[in-house]
Protein backbone atom coordinates (compact mmCIF):
# COMPACT_ATOMS: atom_id res chain seq x y z
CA UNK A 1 19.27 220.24 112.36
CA UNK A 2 20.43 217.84 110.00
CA UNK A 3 20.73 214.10 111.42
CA UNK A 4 23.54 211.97 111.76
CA UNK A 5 21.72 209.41 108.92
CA UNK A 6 20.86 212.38 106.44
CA UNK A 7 24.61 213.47 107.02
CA UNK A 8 25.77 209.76 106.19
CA UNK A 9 23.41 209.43 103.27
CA UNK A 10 25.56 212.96 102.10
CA UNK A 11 28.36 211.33 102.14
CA UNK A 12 27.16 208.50 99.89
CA UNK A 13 25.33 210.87 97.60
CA UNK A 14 28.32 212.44 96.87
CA UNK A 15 30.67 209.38 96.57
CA UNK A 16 28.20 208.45 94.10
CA UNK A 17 28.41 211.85 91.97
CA UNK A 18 31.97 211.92 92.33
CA UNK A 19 31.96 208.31 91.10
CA UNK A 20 30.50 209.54 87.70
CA UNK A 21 32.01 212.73 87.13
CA UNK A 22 34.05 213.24 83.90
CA UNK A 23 37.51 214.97 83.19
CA UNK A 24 39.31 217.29 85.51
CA UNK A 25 36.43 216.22 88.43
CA UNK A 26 37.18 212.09 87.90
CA UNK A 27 40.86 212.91 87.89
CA UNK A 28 40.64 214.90 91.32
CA UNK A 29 38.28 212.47 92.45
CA UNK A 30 40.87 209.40 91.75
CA UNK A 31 42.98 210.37 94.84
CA UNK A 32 43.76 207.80 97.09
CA UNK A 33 43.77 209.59 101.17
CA UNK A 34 42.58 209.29 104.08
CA UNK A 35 39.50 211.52 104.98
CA UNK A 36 37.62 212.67 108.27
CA UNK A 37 34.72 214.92 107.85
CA UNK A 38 33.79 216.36 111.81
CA UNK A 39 30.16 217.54 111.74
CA UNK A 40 30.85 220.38 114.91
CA UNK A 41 27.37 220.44 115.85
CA UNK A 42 26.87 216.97 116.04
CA UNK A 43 30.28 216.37 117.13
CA UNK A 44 30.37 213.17 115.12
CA UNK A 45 33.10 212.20 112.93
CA UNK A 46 33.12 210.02 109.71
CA UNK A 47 36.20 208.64 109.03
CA UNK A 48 37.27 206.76 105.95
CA UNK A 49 39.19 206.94 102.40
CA UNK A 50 39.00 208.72 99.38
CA UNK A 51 39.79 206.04 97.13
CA UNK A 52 38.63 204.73 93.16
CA UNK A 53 36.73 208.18 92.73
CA UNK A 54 34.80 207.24 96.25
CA UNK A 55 34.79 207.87 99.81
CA UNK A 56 34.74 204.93 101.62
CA UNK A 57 33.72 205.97 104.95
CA UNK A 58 35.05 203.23 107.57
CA UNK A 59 34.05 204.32 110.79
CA UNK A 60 31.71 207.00 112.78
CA UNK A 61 32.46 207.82 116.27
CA UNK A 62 31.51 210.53 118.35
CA UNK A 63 33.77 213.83 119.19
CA UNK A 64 37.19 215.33 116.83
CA UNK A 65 38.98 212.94 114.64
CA UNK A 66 40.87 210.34 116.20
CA UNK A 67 43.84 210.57 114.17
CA UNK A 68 45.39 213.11 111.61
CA UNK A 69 43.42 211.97 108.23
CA UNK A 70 45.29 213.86 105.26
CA UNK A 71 42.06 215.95 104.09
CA UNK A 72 39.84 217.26 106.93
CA UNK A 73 36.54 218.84 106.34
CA UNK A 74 34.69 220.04 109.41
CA UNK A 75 31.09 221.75 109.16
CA UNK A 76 27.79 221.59 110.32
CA UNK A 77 25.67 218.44 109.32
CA UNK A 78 23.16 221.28 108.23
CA UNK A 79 26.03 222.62 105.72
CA UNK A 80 27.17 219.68 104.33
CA UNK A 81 23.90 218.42 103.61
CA UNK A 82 23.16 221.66 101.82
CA UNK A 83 26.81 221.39 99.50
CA UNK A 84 25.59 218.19 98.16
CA UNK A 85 22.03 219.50 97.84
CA UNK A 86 23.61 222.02 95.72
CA UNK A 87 21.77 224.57 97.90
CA UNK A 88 25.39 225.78 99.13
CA UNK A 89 27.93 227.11 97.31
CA UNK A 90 31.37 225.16 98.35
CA UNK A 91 33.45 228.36 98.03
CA UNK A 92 31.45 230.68 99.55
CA UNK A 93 30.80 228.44 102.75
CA UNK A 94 34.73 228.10 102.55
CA UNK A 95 35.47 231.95 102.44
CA UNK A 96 32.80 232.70 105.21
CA UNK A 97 34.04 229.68 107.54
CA UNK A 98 31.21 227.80 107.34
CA UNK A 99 33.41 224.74 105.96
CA UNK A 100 36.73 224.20 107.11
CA UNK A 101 39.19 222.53 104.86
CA UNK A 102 42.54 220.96 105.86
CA UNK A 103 44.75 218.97 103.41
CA UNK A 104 48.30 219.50 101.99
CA UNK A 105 48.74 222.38 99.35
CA UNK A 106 49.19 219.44 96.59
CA UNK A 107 45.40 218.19 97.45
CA UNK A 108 44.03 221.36 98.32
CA UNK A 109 44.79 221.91 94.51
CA UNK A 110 43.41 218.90 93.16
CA UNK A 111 40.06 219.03 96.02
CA UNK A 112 39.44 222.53 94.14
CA UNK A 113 37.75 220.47 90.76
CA UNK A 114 36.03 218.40 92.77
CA UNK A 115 34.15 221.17 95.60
């Protein structure tokens, strides 16, 4: 089981990639919203800001977001470590319910390019 610090060093690896990406990716990635990623087995949530093609992640606290962030990922720290590993295919987890995504239909459009 993936560890609260390899799922935090996730996060930064792919603020980083997103950071660099190109085109249709650095447009989707220059959003500016609020973002809570719940890791269910954990039961730790990061929440911070998608913001300058990063996510800013402002604080960690145990147990379900706090408040309503407009997108909401929740998955297993295992999972998310593998999607920015590249060892897990974003859809796919998506489709099976490995990743749950929550956003408005506007973002869920523009998060697409970027997962």
């Amino acid at each position: 089981m993936a560890t609260i610090e390899e799922c935090r060093t996730a996060l930064d690896k792919l603020s980083d990639t997103m950071r660099h990406a190109e085109g249709d990716v650095r447009a989707a990635a220059a959003m500016d919203r609020s973002v809570s990623c719940h890791l269910t087995d954990l039961d730790v949530t990061f929440a911070g800001r998608l913001s300058g093609g990063r996510i800013k992640v402002h604080d960690t606290f145990s147990g379900p977001p706090r408040e309503k962030a407009q997108i909401r990922l929740a998955m297993k720290g295992d999972d998310l470590v593998a999607l920015v590993d590249g060892e897990l295919h974003f859809a796919r987890a998506w489709g099976s319910g490995r990743v749950r995504v929550e956003a408005g239909l506007r973002d869920l459009f523009r998060l697409r390019k970027l997962l």
